[in-house]
C-alpha atoms as a PDB file:
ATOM      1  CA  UNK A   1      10.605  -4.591   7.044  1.00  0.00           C
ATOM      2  CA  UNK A   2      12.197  -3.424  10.362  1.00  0.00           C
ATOM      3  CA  UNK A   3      10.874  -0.028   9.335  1.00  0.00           C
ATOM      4  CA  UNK A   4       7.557  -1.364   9.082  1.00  0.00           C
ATOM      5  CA  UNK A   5       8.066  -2.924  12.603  1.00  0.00           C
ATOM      6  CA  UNK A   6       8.842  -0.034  14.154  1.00  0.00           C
ATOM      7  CA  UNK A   7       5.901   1.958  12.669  1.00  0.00           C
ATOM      8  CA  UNK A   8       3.329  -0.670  13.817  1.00  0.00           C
ATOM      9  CA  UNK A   9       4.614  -0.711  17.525  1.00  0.00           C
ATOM     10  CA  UNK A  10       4.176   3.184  17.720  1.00  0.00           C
ATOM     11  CA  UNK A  11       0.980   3.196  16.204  1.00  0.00           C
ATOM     12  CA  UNK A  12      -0.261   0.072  19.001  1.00  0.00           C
ATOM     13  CA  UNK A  13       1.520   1.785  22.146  1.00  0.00           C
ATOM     14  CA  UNK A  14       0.473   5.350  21.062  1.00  0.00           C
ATOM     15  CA  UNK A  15      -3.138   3.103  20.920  1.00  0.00           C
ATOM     16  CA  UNK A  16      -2.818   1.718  23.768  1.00  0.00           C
ATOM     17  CA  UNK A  17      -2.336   4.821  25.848  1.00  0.00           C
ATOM     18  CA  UNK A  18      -5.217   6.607  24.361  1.00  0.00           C
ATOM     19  CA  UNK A  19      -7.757   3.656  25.503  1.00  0.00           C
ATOM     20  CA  UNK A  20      -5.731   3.335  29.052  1.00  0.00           C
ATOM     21  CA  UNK A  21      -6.413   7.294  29.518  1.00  0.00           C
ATOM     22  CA  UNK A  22     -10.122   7.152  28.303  1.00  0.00           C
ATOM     23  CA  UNK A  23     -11.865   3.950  29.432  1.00  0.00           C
ATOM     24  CA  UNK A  24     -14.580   4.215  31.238  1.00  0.00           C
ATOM     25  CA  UNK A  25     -16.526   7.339  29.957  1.00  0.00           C
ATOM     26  CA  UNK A  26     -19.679   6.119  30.087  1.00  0.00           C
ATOM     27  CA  UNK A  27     -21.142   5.601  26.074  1.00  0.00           C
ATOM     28  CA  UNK A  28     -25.063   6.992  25.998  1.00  0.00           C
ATOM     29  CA  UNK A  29     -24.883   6.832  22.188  1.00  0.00           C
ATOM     30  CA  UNK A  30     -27.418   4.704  20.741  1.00  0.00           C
ATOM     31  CA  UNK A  31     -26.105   1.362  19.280  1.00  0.00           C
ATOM     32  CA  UNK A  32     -25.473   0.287  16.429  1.00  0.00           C
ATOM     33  CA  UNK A  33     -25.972  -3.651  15.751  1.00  0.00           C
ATOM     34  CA  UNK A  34     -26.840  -4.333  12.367  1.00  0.00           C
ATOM     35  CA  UNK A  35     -24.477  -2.731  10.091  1.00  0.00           C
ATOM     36  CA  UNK A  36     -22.447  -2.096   7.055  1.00  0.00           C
ATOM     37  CA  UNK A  37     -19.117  -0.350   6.517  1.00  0.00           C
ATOM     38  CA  UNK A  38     -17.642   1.947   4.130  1.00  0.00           C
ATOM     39  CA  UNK A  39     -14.161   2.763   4.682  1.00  0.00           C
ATOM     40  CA  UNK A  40     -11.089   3.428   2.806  1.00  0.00           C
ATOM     41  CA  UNK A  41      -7.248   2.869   3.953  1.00  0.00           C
ATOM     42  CA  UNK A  42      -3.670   4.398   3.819  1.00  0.00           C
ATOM     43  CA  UNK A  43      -1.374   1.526   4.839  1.00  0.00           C
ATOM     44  CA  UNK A  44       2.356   0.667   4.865  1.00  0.00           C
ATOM     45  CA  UNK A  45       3.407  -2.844   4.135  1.00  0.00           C
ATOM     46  CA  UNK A  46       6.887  -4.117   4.491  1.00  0.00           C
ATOM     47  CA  UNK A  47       7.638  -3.625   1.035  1.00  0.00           C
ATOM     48  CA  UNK A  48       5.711  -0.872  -0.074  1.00  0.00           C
ATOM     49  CA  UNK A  49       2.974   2.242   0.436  1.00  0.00           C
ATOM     50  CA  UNK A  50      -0.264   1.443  -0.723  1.00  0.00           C
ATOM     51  CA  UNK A  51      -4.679   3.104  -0.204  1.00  0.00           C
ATOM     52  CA  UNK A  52      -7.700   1.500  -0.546  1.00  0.00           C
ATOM     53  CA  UNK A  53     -11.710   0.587  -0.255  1.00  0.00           C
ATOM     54  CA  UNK A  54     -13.428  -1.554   1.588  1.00  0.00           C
ATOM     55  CA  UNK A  55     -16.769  -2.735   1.930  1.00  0.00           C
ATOM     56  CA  UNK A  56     -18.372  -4.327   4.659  1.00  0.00           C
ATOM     57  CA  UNK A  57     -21.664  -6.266   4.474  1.00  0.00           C
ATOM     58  CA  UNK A  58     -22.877  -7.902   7.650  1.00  0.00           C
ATOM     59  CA  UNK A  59     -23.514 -11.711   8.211  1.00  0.00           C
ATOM     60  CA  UNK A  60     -25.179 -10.785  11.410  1.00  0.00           C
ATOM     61  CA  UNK A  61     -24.328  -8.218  14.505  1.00  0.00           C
ATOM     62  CA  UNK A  62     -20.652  -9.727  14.711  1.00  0.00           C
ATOM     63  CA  UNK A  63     -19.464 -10.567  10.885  1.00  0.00           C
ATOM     64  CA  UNK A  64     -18.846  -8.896   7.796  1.00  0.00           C
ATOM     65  CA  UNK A  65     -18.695 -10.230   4.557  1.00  0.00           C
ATOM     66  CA  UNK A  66     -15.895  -7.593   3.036  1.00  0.00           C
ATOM     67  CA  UNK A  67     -15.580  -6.538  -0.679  1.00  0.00           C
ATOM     68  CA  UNK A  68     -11.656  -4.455  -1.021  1.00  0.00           C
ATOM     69  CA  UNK A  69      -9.830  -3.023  -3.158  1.00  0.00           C
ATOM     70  CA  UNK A  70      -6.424  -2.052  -2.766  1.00  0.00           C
ATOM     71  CA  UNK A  71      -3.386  -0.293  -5.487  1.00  0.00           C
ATOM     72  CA  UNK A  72      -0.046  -0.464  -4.167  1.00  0.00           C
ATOM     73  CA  UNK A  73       3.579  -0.216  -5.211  1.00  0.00           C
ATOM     74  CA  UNK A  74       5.854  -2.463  -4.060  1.00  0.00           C
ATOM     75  CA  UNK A  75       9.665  -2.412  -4.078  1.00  0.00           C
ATOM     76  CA  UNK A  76      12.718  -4.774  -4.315  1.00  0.00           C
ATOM     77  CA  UNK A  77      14.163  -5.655  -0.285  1.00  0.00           C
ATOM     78  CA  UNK A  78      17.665  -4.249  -1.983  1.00  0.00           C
ATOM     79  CA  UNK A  79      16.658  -1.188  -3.029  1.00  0.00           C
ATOM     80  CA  UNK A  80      19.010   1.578  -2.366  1.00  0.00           C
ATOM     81  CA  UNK A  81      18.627   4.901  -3.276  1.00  0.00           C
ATOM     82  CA  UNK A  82      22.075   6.862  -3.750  1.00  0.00           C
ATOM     83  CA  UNK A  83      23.146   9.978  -5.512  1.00  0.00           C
ATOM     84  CA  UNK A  84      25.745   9.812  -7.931  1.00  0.00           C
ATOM     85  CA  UNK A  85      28.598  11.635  -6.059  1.00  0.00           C
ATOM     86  CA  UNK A  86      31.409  11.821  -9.183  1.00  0.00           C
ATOM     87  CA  UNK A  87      28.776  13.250 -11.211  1.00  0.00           C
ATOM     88  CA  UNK A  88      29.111  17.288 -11.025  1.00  0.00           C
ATOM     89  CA  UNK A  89      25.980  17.587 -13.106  1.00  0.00           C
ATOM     90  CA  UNK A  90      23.264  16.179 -11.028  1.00  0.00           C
ATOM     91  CA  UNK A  91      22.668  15.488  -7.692  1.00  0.00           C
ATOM     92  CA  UNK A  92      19.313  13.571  -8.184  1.00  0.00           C
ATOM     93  CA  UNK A  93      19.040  10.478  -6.130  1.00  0.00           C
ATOM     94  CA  UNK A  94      18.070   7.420  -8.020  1.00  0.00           C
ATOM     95  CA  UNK A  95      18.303   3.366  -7.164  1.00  0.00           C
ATOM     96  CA  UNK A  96      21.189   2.100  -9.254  1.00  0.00           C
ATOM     97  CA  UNK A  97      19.812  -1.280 -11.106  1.00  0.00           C
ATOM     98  CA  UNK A  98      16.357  -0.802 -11.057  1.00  0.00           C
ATOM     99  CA  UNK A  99      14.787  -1.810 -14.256  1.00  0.00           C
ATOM    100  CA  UNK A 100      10.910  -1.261 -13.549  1.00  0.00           C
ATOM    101  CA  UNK A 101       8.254  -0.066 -11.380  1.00  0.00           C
ATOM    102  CA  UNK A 102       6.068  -2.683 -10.118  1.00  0.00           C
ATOM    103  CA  UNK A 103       2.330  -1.450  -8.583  1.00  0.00           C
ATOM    104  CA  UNK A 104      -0.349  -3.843  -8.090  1.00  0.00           C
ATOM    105  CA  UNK A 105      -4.355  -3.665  -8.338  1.00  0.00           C
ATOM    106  CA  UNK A 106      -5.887  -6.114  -5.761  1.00  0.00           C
ATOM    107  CA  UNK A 107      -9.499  -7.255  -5.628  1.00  0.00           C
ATOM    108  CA  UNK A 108     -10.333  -9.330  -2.809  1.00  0.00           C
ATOM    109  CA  UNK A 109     -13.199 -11.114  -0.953  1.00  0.00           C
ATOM    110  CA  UNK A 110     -13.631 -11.982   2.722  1.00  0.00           C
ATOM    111  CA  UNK A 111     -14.769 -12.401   6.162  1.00  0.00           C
ATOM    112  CA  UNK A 112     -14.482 -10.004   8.868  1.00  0.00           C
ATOM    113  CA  UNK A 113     -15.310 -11.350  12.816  1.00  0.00           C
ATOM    114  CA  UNK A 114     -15.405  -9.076  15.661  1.00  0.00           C
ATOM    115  CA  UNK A 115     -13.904 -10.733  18.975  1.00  0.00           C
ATOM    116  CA  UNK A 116     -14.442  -8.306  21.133  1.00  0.00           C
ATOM    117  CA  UNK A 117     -16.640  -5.236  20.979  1.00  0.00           C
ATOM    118  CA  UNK A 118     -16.562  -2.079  22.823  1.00  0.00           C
ATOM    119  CA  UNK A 119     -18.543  -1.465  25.499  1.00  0.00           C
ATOM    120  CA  UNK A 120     -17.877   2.076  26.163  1.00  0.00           C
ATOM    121  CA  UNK A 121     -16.188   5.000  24.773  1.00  0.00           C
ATOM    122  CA  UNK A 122     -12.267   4.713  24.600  1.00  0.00           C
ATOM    123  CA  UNK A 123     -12.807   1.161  24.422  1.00  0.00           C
ATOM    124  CA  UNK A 124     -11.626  -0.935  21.598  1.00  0.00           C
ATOM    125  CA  UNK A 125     -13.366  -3.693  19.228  1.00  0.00           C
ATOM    126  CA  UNK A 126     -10.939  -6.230  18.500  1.00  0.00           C
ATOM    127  CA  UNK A 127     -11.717  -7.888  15.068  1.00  0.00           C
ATOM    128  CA  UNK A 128      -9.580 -10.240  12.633  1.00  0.00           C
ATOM    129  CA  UNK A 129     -10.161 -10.889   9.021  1.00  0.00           C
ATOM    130  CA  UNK A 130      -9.374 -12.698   6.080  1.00  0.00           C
ATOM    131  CA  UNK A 131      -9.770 -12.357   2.461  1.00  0.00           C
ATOM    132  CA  UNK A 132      -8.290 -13.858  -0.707  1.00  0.00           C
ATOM    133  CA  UNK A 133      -8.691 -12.904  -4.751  1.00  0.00           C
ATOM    134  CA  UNK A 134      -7.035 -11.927  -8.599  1.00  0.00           C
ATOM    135  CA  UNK A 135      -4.156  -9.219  -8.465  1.00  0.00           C
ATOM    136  CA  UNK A 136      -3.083  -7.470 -11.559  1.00  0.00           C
ATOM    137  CA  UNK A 137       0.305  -6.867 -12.009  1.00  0.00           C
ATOM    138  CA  UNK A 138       1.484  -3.439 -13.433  1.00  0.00           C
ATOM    139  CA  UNK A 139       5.334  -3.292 -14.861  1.00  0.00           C
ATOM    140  CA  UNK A 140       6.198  -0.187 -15.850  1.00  0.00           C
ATOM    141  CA  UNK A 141      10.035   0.231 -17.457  1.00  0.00           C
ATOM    142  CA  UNK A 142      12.239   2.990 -15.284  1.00  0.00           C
ATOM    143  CA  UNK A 143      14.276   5.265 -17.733  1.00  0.00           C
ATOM    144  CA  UNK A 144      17.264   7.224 -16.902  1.00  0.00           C
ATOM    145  CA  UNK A 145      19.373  10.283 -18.045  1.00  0.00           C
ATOM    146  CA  UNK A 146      22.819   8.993 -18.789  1.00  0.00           C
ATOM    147  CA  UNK A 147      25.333  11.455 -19.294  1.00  0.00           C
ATOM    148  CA  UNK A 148      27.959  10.700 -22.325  1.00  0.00           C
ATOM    149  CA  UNK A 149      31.518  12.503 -23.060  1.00  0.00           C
ATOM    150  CA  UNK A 150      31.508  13.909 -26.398  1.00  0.00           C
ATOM    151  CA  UNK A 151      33.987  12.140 -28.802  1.00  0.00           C
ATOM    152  CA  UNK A 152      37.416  13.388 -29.035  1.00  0.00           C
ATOM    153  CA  UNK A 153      36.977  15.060 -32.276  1.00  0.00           C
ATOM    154  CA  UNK A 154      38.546  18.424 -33.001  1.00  0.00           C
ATOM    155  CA  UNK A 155      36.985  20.778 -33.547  1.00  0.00           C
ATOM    156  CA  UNK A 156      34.573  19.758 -30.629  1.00  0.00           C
ATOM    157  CA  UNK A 157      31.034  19.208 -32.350  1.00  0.00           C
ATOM    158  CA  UNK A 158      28.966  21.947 -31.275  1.00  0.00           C
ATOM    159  CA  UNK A 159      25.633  20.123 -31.532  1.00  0.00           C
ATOM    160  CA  UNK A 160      26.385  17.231 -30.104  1.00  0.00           C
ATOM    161  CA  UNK A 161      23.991  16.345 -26.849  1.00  0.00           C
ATOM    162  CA  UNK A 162      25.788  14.274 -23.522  1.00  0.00           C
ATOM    163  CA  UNK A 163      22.607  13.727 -22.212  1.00  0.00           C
ATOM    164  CA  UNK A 164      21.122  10.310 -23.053  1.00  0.00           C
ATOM    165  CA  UNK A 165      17.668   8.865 -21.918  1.00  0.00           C
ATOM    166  CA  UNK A 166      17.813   5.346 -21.603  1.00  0.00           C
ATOM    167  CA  UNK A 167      16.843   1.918 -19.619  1.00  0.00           C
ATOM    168  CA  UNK A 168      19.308   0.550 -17.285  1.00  0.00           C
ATOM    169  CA  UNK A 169      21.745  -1.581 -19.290  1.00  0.00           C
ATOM    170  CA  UNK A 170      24.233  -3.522 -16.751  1.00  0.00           C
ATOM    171  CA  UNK A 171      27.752  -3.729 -18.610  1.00  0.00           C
ATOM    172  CA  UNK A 172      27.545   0.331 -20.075  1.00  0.00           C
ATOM    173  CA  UNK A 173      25.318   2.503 -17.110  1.00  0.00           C
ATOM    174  CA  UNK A 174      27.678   2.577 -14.002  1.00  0.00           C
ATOM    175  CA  UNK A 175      29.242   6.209 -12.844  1.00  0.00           C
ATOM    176  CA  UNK A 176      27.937   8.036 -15.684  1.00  0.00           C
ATOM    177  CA  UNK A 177      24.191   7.906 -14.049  1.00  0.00           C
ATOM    178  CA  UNK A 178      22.798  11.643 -13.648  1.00  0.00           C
ATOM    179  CA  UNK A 179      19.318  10.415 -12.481  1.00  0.00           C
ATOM    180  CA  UNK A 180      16.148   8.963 -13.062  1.00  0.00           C
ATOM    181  CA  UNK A 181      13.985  10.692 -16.061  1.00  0.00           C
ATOM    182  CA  UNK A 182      10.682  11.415 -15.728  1.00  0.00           C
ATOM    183  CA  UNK A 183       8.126   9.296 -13.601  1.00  0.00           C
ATOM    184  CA  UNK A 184       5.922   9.274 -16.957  1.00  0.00           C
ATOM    185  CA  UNK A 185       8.882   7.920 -19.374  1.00  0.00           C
ATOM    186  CA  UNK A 186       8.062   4.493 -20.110  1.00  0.00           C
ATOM    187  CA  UNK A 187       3.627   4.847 -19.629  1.00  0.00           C
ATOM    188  CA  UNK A 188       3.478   3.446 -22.996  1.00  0.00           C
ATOM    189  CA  UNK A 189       4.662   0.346 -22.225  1.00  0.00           C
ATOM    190  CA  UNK A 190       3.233  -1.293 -19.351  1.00  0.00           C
ATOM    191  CA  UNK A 191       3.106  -4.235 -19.014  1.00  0.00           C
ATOM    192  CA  UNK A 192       0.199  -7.033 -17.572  1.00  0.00           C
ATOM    193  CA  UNK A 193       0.806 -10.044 -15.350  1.00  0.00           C
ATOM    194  CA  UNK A 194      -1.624 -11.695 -13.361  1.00  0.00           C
ATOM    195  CA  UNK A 195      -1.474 -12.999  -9.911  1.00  0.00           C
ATOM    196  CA  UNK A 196      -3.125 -14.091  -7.010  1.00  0.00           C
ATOM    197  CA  UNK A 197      -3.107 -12.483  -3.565  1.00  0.00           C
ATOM    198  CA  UNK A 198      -4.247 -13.426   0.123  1.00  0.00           C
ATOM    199  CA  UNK A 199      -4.385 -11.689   3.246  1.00  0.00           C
ATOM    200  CA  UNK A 200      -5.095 -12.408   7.243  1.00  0.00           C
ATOM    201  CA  UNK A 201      -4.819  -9.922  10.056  1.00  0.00           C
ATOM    202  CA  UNK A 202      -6.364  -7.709  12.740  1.00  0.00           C
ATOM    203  CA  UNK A 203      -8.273  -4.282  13.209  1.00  0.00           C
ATOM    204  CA  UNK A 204      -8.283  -2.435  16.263  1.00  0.00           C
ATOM    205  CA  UNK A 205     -10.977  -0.308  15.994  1.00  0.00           C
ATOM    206  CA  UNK A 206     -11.118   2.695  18.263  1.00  0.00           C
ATOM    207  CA  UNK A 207     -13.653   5.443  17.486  1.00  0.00           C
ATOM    208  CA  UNK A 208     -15.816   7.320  20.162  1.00  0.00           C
ATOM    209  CA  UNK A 209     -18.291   7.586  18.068  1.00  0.00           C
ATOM    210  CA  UNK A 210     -20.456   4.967  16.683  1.00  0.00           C
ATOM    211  CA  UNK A 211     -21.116   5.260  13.144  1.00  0.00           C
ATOM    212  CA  UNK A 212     -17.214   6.823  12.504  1.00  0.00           C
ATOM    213  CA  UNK A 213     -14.638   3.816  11.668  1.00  0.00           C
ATOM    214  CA  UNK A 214     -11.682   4.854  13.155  1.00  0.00           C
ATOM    215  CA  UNK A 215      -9.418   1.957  13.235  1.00  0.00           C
ATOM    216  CA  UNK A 216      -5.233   0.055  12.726  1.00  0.00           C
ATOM    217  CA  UNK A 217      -5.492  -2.786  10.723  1.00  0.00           C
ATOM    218  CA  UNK A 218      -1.877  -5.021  11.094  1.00  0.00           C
ATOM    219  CA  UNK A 219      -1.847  -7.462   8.643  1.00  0.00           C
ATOM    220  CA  UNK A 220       0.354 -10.835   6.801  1.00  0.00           C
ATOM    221  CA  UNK A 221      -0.330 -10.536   2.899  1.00  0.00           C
ATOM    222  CA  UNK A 222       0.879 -13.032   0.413  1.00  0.00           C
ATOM    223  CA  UNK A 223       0.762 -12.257  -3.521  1.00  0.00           C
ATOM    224  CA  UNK A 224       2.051 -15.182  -6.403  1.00  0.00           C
ATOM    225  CA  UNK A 225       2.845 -14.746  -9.764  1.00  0.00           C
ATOM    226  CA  UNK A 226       3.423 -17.083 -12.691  1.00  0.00           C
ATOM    227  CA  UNK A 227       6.750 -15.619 -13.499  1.00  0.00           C
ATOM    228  CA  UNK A 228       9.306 -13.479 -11.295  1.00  0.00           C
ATOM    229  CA  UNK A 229       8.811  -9.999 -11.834  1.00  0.00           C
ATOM    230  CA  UNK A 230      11.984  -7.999 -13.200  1.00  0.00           C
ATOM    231  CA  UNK A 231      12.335  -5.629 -10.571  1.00  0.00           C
ATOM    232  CA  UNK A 232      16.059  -4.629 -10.604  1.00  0.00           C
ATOM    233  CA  UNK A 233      18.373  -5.962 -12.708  1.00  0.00           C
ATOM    234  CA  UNK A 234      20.975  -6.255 -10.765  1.00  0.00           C
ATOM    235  CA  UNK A 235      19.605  -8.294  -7.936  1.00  0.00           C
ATOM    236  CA  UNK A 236      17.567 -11.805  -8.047  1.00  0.00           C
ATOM    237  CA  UNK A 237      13.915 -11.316  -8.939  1.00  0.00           C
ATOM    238  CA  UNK A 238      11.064 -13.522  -6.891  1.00  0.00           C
ATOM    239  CA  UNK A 239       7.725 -14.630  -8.086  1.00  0.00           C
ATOM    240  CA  UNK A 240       6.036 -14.147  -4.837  1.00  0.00           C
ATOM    241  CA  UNK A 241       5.814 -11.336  -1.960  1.00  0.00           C
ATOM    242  CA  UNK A 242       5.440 -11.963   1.647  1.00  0.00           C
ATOM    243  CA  UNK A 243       4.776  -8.631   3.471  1.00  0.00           C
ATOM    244  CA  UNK A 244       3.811  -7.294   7.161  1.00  0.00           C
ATOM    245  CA  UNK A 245       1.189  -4.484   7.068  1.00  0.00           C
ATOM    246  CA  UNK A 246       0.218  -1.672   8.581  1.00  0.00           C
ATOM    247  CA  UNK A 247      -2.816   1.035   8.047  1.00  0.00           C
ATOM    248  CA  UNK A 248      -4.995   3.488   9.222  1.00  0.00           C
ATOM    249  CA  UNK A 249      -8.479   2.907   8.170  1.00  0.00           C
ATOM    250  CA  UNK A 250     -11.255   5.382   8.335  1.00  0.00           C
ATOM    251  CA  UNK A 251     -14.729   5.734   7.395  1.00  0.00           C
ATOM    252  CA  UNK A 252     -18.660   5.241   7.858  1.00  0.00           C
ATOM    253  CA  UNK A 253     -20.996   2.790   9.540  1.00  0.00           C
ATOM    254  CA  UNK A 254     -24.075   2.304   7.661  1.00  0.00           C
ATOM    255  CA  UNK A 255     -27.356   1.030   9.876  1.00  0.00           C
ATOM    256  CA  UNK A 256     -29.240  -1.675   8.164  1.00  0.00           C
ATOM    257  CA  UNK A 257     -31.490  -2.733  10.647  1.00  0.00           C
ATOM    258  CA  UNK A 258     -35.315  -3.035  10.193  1.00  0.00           C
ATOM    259  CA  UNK A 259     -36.197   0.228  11.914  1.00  0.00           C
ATOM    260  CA  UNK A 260     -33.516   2.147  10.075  1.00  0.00           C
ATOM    261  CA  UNK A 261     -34.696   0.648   6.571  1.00  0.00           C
ATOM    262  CA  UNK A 262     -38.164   1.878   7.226  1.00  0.00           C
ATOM    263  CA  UNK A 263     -37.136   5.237   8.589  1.00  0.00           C
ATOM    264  CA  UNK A 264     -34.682   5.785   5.410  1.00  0.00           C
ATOM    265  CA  UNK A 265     -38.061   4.746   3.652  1.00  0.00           C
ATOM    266  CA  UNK A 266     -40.297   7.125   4.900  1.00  0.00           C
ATOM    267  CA  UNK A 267     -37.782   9.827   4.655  1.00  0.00           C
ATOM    268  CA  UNK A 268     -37.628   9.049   1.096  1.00  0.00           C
END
């Protein structure tokens, strides 16, 4: 989360400077007031990495109605990664009591108000949104390569394999941990649950040009489940996520008023 924290307050100061250093320049672009957006999004939330799409219908020249979609992971708030240090045969860094992968598939529906709109170029348009909607759940099991000492047997089997794949088991996987298996282990059997998800924040769009979305989005998201979701198994497991956001969001402006229509039209 601090991580997060930090992230955001570069991204508005090194903002902030780019506007102080630009406004002014006088903006002889034609305007654009009645619009739609296309954009998609790379963002980092306070427990998790995450893309998506979003579009933007207008209401009138200030609001959006917004359609998004978003697919994120999201980890545990005591995940650690380590490497297993007394283990001479791998040096792979895994976190120890993790039992799943967790991603989520968000569909949401919202409003989007501009507060302040730009004037010129450097300037910013100040907008905050809202939107709310189903979120499925994906669990996917985490397997790892657990490294066994052959049986004291003499003479030493020649065949026999120390190298285990398995899930985390608590009282038998503790030092003898070479690393995680493959990312792919475990596809077979995901797992479903559905949830609910809401989220409020700000965009600070910036672009010199008019019909380019350049733009931060900071942002408080909230997604509930009807169960906890088994996470690690070695930590307590919560049904819902709080998380602090923070993206980059790029993309198109699309002009929908009359005279555009009819020009598209006769184009056509």
């Amino acid at each position: 989360m601090f991580k997060t924290l930090r992230i955001l307050a570069f991204l508005l100061l090194s903002l902030s400077f780019s506007v102080a250093f630009s406004q002014g320049e006088i903006d002889d672009q034609p305007k654009i007031m009645l619009k739609n957006e296309k954009s998609g999004v790379l963002f980092l939330t306070s427990n998790g990495i995450g893309a998506g799409y979003r579009y933007g219908k207008r209401i009138n020249a200030r609001n959006q109605t917004l359609y998004d979609i978003d697919f994120m992971n999201v980890k545990h708030p005591k995940e650690i990664k380590l490497t297993n240090t007394y283990n001479s045969f791998s040096s792979r860094s895994f976190v120890f009591g993790k039992q799943n992968n967790f991603f989520e598939l968000k569909g949401t529906i919202g409003k989007q108000y501009e507060l302040y709109r730009k004037n010129d170029k450097g300037g910013i348009s100040i907008r905050y949104y809202y939107n709310a909607g189903p979120v499925i759940g994906l669990l996917k099991p985490i397997y790892y390569e657990i490294r066994y000492y052959a049986p004291p047997t003499y003479p030493p089997d020649p065949n026999y394999d120390p190298n285990k794949i398995e899930k985390f088991n608590t009282s038998i996987h503790q030092s003898n941990i070479n690393g995680r298996a493959s990312f792919f282990k475990g596809f077979n059997e995901i797992s479903v649950v559905p949830g609910a998800t809401a989220k409020a924040g700000f965009s600070f769009e910036y672009s010199r040009e008019d019909a380019i979305i350049h733009a931060i989005d900071v942002g408080l998201g909230l997604d509930v489940f009807p169960k906890s979701i088994p996470i690690m198994a070695t930590q307590t497991n919560n049904f819902y996520f709080i998380s602090l956001s923070a993206g980059y969001r790029f993309g198109k402006v699309i002009d929908v008023s009359d005279a555009a229509l009819a020009k598209n039209r006769k184009l056509k």
